[in-house]
N, C-alpha and C. Protein backbone atom coordinates (compact mmCIF):
# COMPACT_ATOMS: atom_id res chain seq x y z
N UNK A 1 -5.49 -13.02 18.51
CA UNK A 1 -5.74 -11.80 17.75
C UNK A 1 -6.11 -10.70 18.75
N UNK A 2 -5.32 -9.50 18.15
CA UNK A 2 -5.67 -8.45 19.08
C UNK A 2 -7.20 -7.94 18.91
N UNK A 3 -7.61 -7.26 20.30
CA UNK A 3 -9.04 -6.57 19.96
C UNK A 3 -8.95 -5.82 18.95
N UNK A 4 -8.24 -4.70 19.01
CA UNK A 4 -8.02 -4.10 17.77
C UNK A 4 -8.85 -4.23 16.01
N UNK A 5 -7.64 -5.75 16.16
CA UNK A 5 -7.36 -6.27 14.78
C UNK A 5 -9.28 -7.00 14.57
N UNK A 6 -9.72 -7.58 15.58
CA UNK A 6 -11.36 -8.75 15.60
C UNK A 6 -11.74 -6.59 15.33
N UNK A 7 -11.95 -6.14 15.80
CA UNK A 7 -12.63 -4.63 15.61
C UNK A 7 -12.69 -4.24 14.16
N UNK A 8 -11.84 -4.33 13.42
CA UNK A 8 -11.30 -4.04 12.49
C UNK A 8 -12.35 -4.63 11.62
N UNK A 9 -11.76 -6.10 11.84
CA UNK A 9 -11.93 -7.25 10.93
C UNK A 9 -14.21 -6.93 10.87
N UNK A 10 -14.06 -6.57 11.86
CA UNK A 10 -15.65 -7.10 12.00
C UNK A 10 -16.64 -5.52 11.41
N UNK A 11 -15.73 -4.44 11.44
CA UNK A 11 -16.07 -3.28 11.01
C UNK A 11 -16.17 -3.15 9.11
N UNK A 12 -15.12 -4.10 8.85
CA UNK A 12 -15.01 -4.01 7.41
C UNK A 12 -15.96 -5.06 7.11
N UNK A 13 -16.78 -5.85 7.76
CA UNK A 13 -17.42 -7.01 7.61
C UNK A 13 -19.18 -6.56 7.33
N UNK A 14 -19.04 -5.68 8.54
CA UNK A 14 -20.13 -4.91 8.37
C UNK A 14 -20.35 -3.92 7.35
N UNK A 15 -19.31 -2.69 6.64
CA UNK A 15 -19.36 -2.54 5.84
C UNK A 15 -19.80 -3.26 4.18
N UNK A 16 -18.98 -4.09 3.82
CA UNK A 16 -19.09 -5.35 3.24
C UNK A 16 -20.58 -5.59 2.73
N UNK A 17 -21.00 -5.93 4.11
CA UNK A 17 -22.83 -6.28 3.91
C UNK A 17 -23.32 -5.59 4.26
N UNK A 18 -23.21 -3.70 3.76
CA UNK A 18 -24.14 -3.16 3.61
C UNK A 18 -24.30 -2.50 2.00
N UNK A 19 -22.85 -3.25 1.36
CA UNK A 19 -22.59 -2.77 -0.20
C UNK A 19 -23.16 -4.19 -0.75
N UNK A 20 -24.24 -3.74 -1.67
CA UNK A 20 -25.10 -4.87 -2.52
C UNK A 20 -24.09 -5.32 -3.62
N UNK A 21 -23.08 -5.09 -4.02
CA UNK A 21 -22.20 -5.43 -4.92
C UNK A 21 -20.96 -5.91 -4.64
N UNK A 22 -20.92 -5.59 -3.26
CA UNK A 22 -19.20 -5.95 -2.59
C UNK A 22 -18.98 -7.34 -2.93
N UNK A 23 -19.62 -8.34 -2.70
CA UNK A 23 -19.14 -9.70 -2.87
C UNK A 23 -18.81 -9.73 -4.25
N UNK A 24 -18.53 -8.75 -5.46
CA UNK A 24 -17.86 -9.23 -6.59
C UNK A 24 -16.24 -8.68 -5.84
N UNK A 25 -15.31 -8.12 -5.07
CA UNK A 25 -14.52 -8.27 -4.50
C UNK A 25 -13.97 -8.21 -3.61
N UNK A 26 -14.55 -8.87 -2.58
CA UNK A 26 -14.63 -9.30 -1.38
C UNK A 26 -15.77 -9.77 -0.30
N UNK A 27 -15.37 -10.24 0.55
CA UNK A 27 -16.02 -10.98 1.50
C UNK A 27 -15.13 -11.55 2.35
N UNK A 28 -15.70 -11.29 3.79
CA UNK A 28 -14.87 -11.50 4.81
C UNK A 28 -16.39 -12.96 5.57
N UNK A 29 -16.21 -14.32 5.17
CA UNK A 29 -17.18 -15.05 6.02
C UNK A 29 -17.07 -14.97 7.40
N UNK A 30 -18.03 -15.88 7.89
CA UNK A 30 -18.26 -15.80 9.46
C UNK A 30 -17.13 -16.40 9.80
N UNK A 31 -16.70 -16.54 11.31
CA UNK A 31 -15.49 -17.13 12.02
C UNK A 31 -16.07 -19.05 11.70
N UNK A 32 -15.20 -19.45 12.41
CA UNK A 32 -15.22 -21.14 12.37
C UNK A 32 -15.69 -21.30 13.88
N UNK A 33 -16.02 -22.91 13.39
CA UNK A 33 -16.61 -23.55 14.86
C UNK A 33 -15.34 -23.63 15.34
N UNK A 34 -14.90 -23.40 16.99
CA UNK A 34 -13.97 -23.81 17.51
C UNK A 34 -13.62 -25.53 17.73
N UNK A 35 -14.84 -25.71 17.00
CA UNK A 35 -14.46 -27.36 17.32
C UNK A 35 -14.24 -28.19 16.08
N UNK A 36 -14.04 -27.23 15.13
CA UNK A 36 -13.34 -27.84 13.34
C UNK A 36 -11.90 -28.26 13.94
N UNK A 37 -11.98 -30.06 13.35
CA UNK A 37 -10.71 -30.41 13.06
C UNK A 37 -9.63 -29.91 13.04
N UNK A 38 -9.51 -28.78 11.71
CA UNK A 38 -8.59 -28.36 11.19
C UNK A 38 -7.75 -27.59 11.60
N UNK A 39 -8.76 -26.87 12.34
CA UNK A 39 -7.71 -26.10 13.15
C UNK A 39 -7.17 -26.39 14.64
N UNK A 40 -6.64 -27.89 14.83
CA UNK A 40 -6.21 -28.34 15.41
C UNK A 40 -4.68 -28.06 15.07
N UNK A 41 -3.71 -28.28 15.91
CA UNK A 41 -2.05 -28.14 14.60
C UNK A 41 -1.69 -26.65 14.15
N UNK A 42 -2.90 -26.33 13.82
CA UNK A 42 -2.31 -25.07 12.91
C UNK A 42 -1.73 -23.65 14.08
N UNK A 43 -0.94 -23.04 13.34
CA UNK A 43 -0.13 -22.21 14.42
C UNK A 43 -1.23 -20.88 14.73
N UNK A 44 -0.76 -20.33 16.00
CA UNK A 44 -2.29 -19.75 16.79
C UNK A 44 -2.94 -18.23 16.66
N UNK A 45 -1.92 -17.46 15.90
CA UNK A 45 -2.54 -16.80 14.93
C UNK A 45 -3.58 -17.05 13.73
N UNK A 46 -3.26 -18.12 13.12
CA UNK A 46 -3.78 -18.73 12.09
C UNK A 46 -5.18 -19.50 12.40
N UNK A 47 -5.15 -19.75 13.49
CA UNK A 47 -6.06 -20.67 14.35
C UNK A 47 -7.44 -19.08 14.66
N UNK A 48 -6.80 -18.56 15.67
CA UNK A 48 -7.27 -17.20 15.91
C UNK A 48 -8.65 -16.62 14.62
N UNK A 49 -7.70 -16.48 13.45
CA UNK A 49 -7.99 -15.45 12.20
C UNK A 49 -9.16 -16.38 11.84
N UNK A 50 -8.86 -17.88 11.43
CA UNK A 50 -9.91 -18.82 11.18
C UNK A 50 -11.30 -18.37 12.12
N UNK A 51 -10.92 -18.26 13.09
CA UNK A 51 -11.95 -18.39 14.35
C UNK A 51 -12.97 -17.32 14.16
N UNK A 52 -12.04 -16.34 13.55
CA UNK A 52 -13.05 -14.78 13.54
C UNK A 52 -13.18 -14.50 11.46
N UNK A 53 -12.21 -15.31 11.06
CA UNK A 53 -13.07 -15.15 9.48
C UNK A 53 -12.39 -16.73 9.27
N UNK A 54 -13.43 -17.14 9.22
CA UNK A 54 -13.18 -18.61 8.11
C UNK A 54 -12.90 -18.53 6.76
N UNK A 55 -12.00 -18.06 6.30
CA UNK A 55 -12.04 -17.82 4.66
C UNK A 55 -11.97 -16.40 4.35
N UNK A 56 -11.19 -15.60 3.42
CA UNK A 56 -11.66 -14.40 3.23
C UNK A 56 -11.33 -14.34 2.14
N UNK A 57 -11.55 -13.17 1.43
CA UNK A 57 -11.01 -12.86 -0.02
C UNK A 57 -11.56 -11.47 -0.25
N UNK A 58 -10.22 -10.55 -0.48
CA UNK A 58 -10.34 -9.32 -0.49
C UNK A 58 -9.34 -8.63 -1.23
N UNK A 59 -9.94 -8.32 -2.50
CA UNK A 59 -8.89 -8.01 -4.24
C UNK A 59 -8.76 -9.29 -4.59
N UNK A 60 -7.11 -8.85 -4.64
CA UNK A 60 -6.12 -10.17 -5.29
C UNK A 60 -6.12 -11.06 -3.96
N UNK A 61 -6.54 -11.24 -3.11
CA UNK A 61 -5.81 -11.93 -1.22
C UNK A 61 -6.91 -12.77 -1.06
N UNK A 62 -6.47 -13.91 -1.01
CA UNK A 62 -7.13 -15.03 -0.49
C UNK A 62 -6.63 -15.85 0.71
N UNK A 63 -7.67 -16.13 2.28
CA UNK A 63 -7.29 -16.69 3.00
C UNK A 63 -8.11 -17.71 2.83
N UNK A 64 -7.77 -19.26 2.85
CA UNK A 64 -8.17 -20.23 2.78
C UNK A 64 -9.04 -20.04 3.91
N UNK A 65 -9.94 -20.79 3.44
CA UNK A 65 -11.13 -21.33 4.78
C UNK A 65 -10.59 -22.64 5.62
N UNK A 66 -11.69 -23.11 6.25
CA UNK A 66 -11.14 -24.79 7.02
C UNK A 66 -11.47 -25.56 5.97
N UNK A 67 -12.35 -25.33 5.33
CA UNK A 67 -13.02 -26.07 4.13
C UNK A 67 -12.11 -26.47 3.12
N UNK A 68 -11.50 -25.56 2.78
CA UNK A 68 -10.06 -25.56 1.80
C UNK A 68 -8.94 -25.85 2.24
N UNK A 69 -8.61 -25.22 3.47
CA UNK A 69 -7.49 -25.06 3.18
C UNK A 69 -6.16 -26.12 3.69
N UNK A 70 -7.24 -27.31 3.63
CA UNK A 70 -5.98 -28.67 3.50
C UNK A 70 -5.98 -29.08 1.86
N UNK A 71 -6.98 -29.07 1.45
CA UNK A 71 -6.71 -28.92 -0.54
C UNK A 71 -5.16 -28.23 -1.12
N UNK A 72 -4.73 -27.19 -0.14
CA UNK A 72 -3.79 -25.94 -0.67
C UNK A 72 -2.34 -26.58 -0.05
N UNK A 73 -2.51 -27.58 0.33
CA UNK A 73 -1.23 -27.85 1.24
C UNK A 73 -0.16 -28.04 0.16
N UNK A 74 -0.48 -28.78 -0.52
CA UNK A 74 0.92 -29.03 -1.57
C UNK A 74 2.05 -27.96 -2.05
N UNK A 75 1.08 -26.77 -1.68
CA UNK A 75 2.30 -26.06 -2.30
C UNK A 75 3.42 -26.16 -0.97
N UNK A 76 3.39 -26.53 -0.24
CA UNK A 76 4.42 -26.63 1.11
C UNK A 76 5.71 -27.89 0.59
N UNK A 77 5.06 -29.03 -0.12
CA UNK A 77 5.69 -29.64 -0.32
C UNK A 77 7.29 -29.51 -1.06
N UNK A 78 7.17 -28.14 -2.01
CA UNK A 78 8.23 -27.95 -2.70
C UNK A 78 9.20 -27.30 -1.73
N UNK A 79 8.78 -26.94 -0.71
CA UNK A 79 9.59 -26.00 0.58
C UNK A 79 10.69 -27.19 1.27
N UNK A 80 11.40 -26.37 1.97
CA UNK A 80 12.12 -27.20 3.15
C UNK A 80 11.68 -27.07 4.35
N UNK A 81 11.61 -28.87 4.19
CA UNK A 81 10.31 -29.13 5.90
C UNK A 81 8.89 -29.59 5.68
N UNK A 82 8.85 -28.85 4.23
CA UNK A 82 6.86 -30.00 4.12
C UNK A 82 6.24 -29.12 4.64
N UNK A 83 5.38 -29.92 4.77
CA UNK A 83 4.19 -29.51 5.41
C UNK A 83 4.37 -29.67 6.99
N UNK A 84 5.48 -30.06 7.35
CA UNK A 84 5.87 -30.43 9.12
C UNK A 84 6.35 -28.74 9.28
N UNK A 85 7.12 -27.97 8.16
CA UNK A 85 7.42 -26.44 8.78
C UNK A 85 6.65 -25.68 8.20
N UNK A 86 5.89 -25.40 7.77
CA UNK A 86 5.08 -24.91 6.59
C UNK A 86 3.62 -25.22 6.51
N UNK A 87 2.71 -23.92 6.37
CA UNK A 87 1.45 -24.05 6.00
C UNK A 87 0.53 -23.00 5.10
N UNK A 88 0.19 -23.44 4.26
CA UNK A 88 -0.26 -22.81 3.13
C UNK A 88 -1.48 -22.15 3.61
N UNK A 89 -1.24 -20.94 3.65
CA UNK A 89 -2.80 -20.18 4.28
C UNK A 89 -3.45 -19.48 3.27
N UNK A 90 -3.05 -18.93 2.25
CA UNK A 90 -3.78 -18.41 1.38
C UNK A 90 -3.04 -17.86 0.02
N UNK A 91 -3.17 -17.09 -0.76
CA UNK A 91 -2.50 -16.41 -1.88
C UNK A 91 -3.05 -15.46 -2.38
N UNK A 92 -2.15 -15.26 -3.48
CA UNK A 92 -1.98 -13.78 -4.28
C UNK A 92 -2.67 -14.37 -5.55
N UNK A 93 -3.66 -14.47 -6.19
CA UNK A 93 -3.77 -15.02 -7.24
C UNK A 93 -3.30 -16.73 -7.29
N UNK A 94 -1.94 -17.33 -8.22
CA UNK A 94 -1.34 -18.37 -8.05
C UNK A 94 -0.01 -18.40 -7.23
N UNK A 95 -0.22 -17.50 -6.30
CA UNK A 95 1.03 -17.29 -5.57
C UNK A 95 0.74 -17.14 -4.07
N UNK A 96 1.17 -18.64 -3.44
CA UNK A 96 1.04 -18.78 -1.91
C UNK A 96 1.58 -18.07 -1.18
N UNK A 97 0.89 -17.44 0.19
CA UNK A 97 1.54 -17.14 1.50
C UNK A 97 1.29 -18.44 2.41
N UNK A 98 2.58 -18.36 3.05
CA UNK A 98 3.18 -19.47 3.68
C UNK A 98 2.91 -18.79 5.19
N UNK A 99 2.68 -19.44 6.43
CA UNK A 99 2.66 -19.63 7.39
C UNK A 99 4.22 -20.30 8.09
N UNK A 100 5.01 -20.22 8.45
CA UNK A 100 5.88 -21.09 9.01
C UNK A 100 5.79 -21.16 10.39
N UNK A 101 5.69 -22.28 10.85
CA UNK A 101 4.87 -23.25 12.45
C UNK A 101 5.55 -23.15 13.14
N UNK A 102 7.34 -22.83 13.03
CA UNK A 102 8.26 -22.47 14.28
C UNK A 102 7.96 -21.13 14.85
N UNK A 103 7.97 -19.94 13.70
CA UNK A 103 7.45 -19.02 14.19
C UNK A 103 6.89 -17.84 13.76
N UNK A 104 5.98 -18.46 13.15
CA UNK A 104 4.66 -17.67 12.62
C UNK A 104 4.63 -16.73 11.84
N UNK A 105 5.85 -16.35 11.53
CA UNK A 105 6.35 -15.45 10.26
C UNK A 105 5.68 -15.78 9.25
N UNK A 106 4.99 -14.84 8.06
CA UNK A 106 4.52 -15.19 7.16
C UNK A 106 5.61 -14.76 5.90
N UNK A 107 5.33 -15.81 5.28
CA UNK A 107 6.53 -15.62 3.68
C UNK A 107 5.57 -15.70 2.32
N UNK A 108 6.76 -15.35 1.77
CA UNK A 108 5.68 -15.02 0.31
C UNK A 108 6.73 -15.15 -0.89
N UNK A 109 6.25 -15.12 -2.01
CA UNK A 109 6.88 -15.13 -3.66
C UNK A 109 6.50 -14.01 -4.51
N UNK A 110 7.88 -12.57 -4.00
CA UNK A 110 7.38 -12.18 -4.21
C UNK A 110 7.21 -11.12 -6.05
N UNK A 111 7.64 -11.91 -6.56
CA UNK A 111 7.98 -11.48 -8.12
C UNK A 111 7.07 -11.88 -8.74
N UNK A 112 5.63 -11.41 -8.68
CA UNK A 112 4.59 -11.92 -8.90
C UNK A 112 4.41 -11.93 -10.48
N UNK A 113 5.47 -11.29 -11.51
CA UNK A 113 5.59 -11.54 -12.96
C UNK A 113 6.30 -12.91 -13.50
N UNK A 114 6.98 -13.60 -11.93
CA UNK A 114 7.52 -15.06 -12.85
C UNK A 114 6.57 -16.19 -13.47
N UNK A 115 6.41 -16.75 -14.14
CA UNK A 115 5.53 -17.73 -14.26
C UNK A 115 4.93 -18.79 -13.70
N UNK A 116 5.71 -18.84 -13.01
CA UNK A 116 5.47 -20.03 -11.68
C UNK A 116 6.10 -19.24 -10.42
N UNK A 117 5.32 -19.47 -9.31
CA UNK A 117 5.80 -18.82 -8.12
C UNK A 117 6.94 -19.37 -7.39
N UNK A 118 7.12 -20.54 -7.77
CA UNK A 118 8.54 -21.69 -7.22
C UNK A 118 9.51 -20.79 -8.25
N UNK A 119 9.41 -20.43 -9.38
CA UNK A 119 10.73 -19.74 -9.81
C UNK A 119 11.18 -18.32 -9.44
N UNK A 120 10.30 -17.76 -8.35
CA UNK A 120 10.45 -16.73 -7.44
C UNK A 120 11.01 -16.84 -6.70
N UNK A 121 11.95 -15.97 -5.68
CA UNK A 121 12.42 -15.96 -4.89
C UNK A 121 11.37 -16.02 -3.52
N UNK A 122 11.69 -16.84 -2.44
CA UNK A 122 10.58 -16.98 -1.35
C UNK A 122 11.69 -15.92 -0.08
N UNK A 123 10.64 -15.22 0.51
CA UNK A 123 11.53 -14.49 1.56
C UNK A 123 9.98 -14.06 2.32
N UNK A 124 10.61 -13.68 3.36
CA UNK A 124 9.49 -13.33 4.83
C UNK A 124 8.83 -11.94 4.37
N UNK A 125 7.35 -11.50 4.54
CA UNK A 125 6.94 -10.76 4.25
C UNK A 125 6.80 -10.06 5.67
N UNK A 126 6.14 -10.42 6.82
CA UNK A 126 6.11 -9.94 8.22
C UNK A 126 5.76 -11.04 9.06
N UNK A 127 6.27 -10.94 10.12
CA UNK A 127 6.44 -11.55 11.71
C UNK A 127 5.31 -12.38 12.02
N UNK A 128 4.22 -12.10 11.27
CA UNK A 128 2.78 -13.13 11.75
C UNK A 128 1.60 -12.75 10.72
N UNK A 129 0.67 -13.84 11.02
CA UNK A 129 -0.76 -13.48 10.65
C UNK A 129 -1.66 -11.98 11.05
N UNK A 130 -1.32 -11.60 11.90
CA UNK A 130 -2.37 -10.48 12.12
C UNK A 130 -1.80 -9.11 11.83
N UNK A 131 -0.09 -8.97 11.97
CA UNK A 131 0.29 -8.11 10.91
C UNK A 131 0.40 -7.97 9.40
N UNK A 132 -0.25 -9.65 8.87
CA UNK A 132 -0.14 -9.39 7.85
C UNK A 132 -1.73 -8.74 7.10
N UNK A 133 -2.52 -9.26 7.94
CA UNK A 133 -4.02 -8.99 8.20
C UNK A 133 -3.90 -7.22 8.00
N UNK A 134 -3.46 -6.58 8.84
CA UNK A 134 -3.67 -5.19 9.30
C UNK A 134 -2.92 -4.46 8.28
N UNK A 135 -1.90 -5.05 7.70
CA UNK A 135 -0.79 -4.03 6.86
C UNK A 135 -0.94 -4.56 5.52
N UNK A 136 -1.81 -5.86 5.25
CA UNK A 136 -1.71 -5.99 3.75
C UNK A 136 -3.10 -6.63 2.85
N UNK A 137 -3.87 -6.76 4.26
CA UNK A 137 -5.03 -6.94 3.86
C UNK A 137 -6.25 -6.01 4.14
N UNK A 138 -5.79 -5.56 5.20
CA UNK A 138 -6.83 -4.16 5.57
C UNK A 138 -5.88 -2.86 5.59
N UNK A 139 -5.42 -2.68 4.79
CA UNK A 139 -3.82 -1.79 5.25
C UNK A 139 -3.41 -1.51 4.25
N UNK A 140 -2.49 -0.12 3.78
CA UNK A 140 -0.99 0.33 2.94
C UNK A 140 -0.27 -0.26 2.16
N UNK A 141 -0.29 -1.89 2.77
CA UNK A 141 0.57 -2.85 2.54
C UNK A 141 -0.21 -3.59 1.06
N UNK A 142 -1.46 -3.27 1.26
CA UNK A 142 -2.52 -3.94 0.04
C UNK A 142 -1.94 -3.81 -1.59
N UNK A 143 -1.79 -2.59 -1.58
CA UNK A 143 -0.74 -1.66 -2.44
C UNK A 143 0.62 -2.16 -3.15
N UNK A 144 0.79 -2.59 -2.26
CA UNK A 144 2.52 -3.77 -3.29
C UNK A 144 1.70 -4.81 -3.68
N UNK A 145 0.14 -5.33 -3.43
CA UNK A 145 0.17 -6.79 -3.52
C UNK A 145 -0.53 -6.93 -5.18
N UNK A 146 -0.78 -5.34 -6.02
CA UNK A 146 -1.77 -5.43 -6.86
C UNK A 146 -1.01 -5.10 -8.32
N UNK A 147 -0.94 -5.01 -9.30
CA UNK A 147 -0.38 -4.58 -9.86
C UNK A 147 -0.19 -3.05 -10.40
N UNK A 148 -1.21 -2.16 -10.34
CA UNK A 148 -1.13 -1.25 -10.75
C UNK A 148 -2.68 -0.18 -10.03
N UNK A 149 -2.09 0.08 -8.99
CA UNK A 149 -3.50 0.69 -7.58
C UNK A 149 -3.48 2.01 -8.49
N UNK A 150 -4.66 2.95 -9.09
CA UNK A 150 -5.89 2.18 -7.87
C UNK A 150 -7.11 1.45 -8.92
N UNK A 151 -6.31 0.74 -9.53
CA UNK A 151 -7.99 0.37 -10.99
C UNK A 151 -7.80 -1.29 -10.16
N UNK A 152 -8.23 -1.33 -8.77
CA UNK A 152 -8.63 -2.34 -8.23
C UNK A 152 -9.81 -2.01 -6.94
N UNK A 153 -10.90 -2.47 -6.53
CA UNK A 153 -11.75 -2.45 -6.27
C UNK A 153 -12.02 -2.29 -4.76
N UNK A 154 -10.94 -3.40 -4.58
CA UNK A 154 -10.32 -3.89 -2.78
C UNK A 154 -10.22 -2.43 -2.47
N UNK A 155 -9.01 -1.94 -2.99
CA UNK A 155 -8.25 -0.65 -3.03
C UNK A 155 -9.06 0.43 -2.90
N UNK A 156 -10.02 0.55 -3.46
CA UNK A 156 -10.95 1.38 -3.79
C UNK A 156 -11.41 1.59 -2.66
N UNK A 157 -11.83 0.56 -1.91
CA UNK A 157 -12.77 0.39 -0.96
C UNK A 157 -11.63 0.83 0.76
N UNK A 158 -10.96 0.34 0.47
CA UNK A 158 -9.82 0.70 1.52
C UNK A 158 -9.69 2.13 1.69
N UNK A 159 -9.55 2.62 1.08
CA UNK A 159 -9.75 4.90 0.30
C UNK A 159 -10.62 5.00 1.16
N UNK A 160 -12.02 4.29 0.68
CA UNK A 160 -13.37 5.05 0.74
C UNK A 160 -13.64 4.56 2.65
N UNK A 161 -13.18 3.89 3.13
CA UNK A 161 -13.29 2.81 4.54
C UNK A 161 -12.44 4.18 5.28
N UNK A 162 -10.91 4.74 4.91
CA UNK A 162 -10.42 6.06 5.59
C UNK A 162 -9.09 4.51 6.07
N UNK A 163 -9.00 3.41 5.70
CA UNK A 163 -8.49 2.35 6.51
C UNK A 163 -6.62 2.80 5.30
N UNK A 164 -6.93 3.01 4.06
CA UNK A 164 -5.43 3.64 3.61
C UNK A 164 -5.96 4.89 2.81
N UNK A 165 -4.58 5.60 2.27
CA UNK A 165 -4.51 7.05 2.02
C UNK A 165 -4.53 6.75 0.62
N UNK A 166 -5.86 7.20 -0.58
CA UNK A 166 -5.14 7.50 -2.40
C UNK A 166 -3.62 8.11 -2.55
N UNK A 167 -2.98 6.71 -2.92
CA UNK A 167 -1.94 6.62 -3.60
C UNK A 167 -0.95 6.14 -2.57
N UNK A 168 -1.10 5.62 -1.53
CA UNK A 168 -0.38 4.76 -0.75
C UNK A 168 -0.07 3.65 -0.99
């Protein structure tokens, strides 16, 4: 992870816990022990993000923790490759973002009105974890992920942070 992006991450963190109400939508936890299991295997962005937030959840966006996020694996199973190309890092509500371990591209489902996210079309959202971090979790990008910005909270807070523009 770029300095940048840990700057970022740790600026909105601090924000965060200085709003007595923020944890009704969001929270960015502390990083992980470098010496959790779990993030053994996992590809090194993903490894990285763990390291500096173990878990996050911010709006609709959930990044699995270490704690979880072998519970979440199954949704890999319906993919091609398993869980050998594929790793379930977090979601949209009931709708996984995928990690893929060759090369770190993150994918997504993204017709978030189908009923099931397997009857969505799956296609690449961006090139890695920390662009997806910067452009859709702290970022512009937040904006496609909600249904109808700005009567969401995340969003709100993104405005008021100067981090995106009302009505981006």
């Amino acid at each position: 992870m770029n300095d940048r992006l840990r700057q970022k991450i740790d600026s909105v963190r601090q924000s965060l816990e200085s709003g007595p109400d923020s944890y009704m939508f969001a929270e960015f936890n502390p990083g992980a022990s470098g010496s959790a299991d779990v993030l053994t295997g996992l590809p090194p962005e993903l490894r990285d993000l763990l390291l500096v937030t173990d878990g996050l959840y911010a709006g609709v966006i959930t990044v699995h923790s270490t704690r979880t996020i072998g519970a979440n694996q199954f949704y890999c199973d319906d993919l091609d490759g398993g869980r050998d190309a594929w790793v379930c890092f977090g979601g949209n509500m009931d709708f996984p973002f995928m990690v893929e371990r060759a090369t770190g591209a993150v994918w997504w489902f993204p017709e978030m009105d189908a009923e099931y996210a397997f009857d969505s079309r799956f296609e690449r959202l961006t090139g890695g974890i920390d662009d997806f971090i910067d452009r859709y979790v702290l970022g512009p990008g937040y904006a496609e992920q909600i249904p109808a910005p700005p009567e969401d909270r995340w969003y709100d807070f993104l405005v008021a942070q100067g981090l995106i523009t009302e009505g981006a």
